[in-house]
Protein backbone atom coordinates (compact mmCIF):
# COMPACT_ATOMS: atom_id res chain seq x y z
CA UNK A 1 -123.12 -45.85 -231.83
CA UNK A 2 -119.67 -44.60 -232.27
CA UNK A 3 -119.32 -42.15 -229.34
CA UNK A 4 -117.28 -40.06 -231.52
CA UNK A 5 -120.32 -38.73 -233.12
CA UNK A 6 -121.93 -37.46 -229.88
CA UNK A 7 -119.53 -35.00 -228.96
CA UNK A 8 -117.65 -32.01 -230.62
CA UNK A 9 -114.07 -31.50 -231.53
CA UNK A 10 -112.17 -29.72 -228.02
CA UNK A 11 -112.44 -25.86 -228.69
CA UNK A 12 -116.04 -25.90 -230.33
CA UNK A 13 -119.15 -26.82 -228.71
CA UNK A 14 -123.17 -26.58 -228.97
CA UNK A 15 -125.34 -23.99 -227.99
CA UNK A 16 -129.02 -24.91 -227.83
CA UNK A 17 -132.30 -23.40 -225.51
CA UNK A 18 -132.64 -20.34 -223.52
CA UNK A 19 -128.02 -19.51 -223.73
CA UNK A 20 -128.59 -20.24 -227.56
CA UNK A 21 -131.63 -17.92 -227.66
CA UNK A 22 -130.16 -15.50 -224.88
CA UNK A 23 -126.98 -14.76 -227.52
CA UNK A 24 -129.41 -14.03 -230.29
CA UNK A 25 -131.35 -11.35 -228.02
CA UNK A 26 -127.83 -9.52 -226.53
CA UNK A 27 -126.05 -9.78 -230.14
CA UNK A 28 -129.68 -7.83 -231.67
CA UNK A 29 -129.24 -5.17 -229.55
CA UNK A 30 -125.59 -4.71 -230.49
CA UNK A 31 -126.50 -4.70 -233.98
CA UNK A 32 -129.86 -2.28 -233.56
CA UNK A 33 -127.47 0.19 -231.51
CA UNK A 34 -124.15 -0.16 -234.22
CA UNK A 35 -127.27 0.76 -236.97
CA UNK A 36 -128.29 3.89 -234.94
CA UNK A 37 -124.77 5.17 -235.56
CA UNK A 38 -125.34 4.93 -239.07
CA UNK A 39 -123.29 1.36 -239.86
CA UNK A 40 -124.58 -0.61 -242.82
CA UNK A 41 -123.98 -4.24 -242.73
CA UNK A 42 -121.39 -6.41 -244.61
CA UNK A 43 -120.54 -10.09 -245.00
CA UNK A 44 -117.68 -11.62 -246.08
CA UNK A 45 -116.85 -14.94 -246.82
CA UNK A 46 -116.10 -18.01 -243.96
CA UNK A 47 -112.98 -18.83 -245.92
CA UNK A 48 -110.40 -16.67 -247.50
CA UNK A 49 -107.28 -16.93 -249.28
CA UNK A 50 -104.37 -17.51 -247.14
CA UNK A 51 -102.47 -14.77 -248.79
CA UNK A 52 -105.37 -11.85 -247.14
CA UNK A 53 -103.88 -12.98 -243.80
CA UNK A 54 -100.73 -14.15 -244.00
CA UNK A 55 -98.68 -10.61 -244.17
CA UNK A 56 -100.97 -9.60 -240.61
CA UNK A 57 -100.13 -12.34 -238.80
CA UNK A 58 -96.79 -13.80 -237.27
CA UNK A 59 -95.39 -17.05 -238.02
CA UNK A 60 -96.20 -18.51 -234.54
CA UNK A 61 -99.77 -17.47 -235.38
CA UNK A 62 -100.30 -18.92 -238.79
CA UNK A 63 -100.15 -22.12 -237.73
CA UNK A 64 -102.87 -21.20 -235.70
CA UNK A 65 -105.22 -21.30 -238.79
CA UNK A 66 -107.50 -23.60 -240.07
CA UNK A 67 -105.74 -24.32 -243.42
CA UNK A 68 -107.53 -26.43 -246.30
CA UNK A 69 -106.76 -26.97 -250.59
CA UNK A 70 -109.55 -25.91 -252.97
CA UNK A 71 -109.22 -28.11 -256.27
CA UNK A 72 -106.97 -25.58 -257.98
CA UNK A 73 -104.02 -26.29 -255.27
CA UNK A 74 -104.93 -22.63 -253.59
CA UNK A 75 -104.59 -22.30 -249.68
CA UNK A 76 -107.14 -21.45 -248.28
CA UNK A 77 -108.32 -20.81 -244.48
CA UNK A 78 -111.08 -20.13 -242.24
CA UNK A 79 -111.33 -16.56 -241.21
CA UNK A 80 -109.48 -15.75 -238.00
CA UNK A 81 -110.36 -12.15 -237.67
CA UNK A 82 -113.07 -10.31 -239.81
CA UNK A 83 -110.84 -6.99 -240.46
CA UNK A 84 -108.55 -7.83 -242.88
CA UNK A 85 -111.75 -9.58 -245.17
CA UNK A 86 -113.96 -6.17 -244.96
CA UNK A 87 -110.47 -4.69 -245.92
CA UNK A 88 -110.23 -6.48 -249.07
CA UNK A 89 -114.17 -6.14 -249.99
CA UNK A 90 -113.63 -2.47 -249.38
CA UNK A 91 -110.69 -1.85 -251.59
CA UNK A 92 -112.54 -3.36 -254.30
CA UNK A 93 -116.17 -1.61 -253.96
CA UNK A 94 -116.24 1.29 -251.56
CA UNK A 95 -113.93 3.38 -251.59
CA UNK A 96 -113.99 5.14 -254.71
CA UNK A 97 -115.36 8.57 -253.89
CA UNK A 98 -113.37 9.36 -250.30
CA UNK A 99 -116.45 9.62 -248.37
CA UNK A 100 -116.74 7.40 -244.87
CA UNK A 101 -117.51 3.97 -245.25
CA UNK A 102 -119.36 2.94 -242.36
CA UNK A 103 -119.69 -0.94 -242.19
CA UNK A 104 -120.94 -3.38 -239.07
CA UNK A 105 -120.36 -7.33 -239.51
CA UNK A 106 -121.41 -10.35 -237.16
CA UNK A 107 -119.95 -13.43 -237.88
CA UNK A 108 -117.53 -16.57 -236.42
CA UNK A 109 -113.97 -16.54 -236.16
CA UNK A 110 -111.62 -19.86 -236.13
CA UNK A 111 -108.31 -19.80 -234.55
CA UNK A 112 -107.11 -23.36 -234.06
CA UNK A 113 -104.67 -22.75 -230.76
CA UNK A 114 -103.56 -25.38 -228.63
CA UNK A 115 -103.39 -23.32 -225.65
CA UNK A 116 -106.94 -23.27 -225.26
CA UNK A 117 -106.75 -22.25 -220.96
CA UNK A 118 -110.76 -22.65 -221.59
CA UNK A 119 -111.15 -20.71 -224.39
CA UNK A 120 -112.82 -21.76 -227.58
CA UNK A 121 -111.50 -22.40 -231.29
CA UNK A 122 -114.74 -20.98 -232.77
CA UNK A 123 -115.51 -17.37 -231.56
CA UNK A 124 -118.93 -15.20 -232.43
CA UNK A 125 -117.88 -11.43 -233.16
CA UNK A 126 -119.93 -8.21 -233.87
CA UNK A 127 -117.80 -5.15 -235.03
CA UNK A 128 -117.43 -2.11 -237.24
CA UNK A 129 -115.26 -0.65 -239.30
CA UNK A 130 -114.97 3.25 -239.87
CA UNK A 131 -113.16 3.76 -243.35
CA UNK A 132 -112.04 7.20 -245.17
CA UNK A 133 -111.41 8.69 -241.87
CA UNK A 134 -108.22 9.67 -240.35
CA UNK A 135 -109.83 12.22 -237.93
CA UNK A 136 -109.64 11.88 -233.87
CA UNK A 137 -113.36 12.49 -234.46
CA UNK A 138 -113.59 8.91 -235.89
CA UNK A 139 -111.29 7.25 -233.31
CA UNK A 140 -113.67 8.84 -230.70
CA UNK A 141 -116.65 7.87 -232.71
CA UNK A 142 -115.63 3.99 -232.62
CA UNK A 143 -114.34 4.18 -228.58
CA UNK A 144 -118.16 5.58 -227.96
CA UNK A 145 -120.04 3.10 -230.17
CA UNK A 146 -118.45 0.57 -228.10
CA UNK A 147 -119.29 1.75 -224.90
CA UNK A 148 -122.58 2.12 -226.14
CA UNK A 149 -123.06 -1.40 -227.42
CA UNK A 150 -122.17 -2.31 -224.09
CA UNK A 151 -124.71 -0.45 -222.24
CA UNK A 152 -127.11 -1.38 -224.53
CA UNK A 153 -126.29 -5.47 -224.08
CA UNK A 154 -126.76 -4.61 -220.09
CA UNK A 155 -123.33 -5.10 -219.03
CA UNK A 156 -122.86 -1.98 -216.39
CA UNK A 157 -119.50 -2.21 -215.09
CA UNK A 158 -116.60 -2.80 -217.66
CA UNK A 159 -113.41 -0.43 -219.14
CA UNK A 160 -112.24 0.47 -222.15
CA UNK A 161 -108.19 0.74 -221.66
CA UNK A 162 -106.99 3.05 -224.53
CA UNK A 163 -103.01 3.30 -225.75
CA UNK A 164 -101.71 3.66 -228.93
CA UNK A 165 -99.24 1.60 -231.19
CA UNK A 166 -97.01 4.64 -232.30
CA UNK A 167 -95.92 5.41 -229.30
CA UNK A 168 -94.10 2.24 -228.57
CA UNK A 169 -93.00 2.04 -232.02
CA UNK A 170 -92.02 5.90 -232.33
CA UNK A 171 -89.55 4.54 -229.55
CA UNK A 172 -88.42 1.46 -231.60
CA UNK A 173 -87.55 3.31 -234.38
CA UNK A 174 -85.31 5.69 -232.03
CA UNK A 175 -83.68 2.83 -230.91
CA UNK A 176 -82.77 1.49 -234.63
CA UNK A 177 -84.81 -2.06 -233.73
CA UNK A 178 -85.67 -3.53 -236.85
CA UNK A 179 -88.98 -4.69 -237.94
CA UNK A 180 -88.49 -8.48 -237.38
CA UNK A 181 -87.27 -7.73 -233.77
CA UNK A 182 -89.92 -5.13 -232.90
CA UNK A 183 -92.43 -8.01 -233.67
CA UNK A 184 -90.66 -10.44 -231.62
CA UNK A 185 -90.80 -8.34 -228.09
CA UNK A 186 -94.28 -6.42 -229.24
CA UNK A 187 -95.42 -10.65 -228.94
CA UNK A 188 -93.51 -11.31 -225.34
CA UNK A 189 -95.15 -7.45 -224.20
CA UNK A 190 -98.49 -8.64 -225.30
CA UNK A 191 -97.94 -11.50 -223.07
CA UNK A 192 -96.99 -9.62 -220.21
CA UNK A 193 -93.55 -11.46 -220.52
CA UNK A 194 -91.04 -8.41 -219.57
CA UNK A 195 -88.25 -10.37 -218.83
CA UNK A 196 -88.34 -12.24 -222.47
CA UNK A 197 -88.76 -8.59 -224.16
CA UNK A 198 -85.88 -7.32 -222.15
CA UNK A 199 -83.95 -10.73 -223.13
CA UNK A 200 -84.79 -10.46 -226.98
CA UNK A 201 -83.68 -6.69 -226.54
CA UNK A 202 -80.24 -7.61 -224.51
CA UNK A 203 -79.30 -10.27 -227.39
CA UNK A 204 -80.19 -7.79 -229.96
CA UNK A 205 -77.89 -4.67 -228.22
CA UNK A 206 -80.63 -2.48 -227.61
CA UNK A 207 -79.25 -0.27 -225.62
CA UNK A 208 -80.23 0.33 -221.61
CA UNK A 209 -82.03 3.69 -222.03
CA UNK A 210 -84.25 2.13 -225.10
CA UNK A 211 -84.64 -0.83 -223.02
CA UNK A 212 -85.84 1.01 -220.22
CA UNK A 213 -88.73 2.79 -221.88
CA UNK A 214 -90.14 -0.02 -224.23
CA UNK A 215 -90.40 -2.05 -221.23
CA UNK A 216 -91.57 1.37 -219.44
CA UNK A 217 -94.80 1.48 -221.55
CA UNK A 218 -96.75 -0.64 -219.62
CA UNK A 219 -96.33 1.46 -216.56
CA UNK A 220 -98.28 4.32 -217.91
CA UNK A 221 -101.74 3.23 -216.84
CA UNK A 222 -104.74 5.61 -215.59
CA UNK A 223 -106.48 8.57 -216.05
CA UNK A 224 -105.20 11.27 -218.38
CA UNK A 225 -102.27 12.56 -216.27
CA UNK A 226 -100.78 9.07 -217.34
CA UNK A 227 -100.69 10.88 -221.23
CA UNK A 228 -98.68 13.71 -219.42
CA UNK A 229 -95.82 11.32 -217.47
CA UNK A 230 -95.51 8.88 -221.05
CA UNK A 231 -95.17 12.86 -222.45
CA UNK A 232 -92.27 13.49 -220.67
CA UNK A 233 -90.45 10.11 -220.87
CA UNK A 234 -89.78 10.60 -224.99
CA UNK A 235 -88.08 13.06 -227.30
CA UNK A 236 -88.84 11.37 -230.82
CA UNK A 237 -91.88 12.94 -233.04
CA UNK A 238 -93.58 9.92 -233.60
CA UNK A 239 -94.29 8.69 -229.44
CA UNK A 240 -95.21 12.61 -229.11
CA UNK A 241 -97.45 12.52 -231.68
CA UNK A 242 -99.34 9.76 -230.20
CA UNK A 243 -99.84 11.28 -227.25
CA UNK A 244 -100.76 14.17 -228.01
CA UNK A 245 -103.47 12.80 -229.93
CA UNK A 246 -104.63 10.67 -227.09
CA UNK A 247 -105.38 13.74 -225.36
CA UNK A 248 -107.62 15.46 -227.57
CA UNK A 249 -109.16 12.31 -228.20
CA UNK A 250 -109.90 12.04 -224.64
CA UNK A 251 -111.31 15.41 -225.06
CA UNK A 252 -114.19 14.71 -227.80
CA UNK A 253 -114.89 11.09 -225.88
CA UNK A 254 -115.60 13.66 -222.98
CA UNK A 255 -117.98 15.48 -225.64
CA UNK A 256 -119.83 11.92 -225.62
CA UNK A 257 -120.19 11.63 -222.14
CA UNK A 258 -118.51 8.16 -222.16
CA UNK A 259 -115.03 9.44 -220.05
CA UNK A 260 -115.89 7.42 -217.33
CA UNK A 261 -115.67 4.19 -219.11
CA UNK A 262 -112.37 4.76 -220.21
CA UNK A 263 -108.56 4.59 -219.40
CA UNK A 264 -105.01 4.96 -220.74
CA UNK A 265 -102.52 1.95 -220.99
CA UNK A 266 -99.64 2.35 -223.09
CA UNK A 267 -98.45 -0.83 -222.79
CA UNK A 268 -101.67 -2.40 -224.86
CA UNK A 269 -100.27 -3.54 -228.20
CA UNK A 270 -101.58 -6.14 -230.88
CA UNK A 271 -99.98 -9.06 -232.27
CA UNK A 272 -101.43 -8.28 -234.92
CA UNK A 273 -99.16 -6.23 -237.36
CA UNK A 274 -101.98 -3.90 -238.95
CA UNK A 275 -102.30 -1.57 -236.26
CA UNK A 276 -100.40 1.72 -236.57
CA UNK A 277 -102.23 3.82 -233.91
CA UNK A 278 -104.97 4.44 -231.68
CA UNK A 279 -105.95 0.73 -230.27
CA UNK A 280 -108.25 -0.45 -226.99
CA UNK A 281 -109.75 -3.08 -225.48
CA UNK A 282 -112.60 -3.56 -223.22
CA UNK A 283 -112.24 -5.48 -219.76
CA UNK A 284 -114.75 -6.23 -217.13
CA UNK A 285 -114.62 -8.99 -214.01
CA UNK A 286 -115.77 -12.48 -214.54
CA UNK A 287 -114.20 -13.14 -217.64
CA UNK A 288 -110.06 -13.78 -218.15
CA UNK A 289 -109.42 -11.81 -221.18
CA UNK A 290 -110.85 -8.88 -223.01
CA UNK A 291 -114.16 -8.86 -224.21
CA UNK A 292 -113.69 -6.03 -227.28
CA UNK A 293 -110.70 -5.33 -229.08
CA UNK A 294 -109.99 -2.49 -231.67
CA UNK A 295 -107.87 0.09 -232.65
CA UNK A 296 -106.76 2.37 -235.94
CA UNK A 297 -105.21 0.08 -238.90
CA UNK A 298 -104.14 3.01 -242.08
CA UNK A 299 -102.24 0.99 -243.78
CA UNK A 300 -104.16 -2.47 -244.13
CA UNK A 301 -106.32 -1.11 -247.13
CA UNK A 302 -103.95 -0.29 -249.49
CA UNK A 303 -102.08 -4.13 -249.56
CA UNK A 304 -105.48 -4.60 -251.10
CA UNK A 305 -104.96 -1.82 -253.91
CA UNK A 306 -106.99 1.06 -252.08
CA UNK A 307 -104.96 3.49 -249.82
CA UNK A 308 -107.45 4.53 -247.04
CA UNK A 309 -107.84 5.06 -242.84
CA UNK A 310 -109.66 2.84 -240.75
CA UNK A 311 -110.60 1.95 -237.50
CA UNK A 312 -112.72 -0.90 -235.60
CA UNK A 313 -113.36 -3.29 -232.84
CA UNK A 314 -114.76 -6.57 -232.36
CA UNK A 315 -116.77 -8.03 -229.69
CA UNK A 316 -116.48 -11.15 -228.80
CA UNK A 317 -119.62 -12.30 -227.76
CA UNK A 318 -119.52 -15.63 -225.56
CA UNK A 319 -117.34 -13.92 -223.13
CA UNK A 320 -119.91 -10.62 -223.20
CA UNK A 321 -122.72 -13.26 -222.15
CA UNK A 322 -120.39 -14.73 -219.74
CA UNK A 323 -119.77 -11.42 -218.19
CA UNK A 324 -123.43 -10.87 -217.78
CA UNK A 325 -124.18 -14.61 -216.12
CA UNK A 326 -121.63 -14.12 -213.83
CA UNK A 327 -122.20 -10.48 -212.80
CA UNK A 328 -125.99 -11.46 -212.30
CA UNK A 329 -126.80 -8.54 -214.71
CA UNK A 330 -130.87 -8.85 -215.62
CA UNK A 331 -130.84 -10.01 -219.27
CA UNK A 332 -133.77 -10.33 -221.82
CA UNK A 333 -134.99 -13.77 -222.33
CA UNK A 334 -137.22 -15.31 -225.24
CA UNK A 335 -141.10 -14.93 -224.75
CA UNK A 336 -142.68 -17.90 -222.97
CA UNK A 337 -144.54 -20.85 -224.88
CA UNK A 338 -148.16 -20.67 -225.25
CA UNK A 339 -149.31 -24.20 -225.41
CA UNK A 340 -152.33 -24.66 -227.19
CA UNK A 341 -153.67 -28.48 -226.75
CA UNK A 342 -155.67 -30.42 -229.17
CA UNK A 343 -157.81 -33.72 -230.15
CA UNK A 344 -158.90 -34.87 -233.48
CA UNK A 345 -162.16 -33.13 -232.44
CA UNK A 346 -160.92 -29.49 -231.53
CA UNK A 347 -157.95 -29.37 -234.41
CA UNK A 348 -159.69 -26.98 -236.31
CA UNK A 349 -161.10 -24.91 -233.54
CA UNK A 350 -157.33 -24.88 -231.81
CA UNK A 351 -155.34 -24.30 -235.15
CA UNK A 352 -157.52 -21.02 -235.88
CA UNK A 353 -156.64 -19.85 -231.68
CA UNK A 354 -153.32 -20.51 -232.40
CA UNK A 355 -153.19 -18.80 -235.90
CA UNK A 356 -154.51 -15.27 -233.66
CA UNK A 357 -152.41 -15.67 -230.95
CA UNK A 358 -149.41 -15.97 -233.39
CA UNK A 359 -150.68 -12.73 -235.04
CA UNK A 360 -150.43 -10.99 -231.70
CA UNK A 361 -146.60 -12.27 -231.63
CA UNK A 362 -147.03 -15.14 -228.94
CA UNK A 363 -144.90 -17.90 -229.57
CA UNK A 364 -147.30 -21.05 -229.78
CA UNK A 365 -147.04 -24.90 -229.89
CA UNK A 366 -149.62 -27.06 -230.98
CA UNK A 367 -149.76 -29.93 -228.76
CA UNK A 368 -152.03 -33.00 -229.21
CA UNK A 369 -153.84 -34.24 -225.91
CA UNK A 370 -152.91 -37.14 -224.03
């Protein structure tokens, strides 16, 4: 046999017995706790047009996606983040009367990235999506669902790190960067890679004071006293703004009783262009990257004809299970096999114990006698 057939394309791989069945129990939980908040599920398509992404996403990252031609010549790809799909179902269906839209999703994700530094191509996600809602109430609402999905999967010791997008662009904007050049260092300051922001900046004449505090926003880490030293480091409405409403967000997420699961960091941004405030992700030890990302995207719904506020995050769930494996955290596992065994002479006899024990919710495998 052609050994090609026995193994999977790099980045995708099989999941079979008790991790395969381990997934299903952690990801029902998720879903059973994002329903007690009152989310309704949604599913949208594997494959989209390219056009639903393509304004979202860089040009370094498109040719990240799994691209394919339906008969008609269209381009078409695999999904490589759920948000902007429930964004174009919702324009269409649910927005009409202004009232919340509450949607949860499960699904995979493709992203087809030759810098794979052992991550996978093909990605399992749960998330929400709060819709109609502009309110801190809602941002607070999402941060605490997610903590909450987290406790309920059994992971125990993890942080959600909080910042929001406006505050580093309120400073762009006061500097006069322009849209193409903001993207350009947002991508090197999602990678950590100050020196190539403050290059791009330097070629760009960004001037030293602008300089200073775009690269500055990753120093403002922490509690809430963070909020009050990234206060006094701008003058421009739009970086104040954000702060301030990081504050009294951290007030109702106190109302919760989730503040000690969360942090500030200012210098969390998105290389994805639809955020526009609020955004988080969720880290714990054991695993290189974060397991939940989210954040407030206002302006994504009306590219698809329906003006509307939104917010959401995404788990991602192979590195959630990882997290518990390698933290030893006690997890759920299927119910055991009940073996019933059989000859020609007790079939009937053993098919009818089987058929009870079933009704009881055993798990049970007829098995035929040596």
């Amino acid at each position: 046999m052609n050994k090609v057939l026995l193994h999977t394309p790099d980045g995708v791989r099989d999941i079979y017995g008790e991790e395969c069945s381990d997934r299903k129990i952690i990801a029902s939980k998720i879903h059973s706790k994002m329903k007690s908040y009152g989310y309704r599920d949604i599913d949208t398509p594997t494959f989209e047009f390219f056009d639903v992404f393509a304004e979202e996403i860089n040009t370094k990252d498109a040719r990240e996606l799994y691209k394919f031609f339906d008969k008609e010549g269209n381009t078409l790809v695999l999904r490589p983040d759920f948000t902007p799909s429930i964004a174009r179902c919702a324009s269409k269906v649910m927005l009409e009367n202004g009232d919340p839209v509450r949607v949860c999703y499960e699904g995979n994700t493709f992203l087809n990235t030759s810098e794979l530094q052992g991550k996978l191509k093909e990605n399992y996600n749960l998330g929400v999506e709060l819709m109609n809602d502009s309110s801190v109430y809602a941002d607070a609402e999402i941060i605490a669902l997610l903590v909450e999905t987290l406790l309920s999967a059994g992971l125990k010791n993890f942080q959600v790190s909080i910042g929001d997008a406006d505050y580093y662009k309120g400073i762009c904007e006061e500097a006069g960067i322009d849209s193409e050049t903001e993207e350009e260092i947002r991508e090197q300051i999602t990678g950590k890679n100050y020196f190539a922001a403050e290059n791009i900046m330097a070629k760009r004449g960004v001037v030293d004071k602008y300089k200073d505090l775009i690269i500055g926003v990753s120093e403002f880490v922490g509690s809430d006293e963070a909020l009050e030293k990234a206060l006094k480091k701008v003058t421009n409405k739009r970086s104040i703004e954000a702060i301030n409403r990081l504050k009294k967000l951290y007030g109702v997420l106190t109302s919760y009783g989730v503040e000690s699961y969360v942090s500030f960091d200012l210098g969390i941004l998105s290389k994805f262009n639809y955020y526009t405030g609020v955004i988080f992700s969720a880290y714990t030890y054991g695993v290189g990257d974060a397991i939940a990302k989210g954040g407030r995207y206002n302006n994504l719904l009306g590219k698809y004809g329906k003006d509307a506020p939104a917010i959401g995050f995404a788990i991602v769930l192979d590195d959630l299970v990882s997290a518990l494996k390698r933290q030893n955290e006690e997890i759920d596992h299927e119910k055991p096999l009940t073996v019933v065994e059989y000859d020609e002479d007790s079939f009937d006899a053993c098919l009818l114990e089987a058929k009870k024990l079933r009704e009881t919710g055993k798990y049970v495998v007829l098995k035929k006698k040596a």
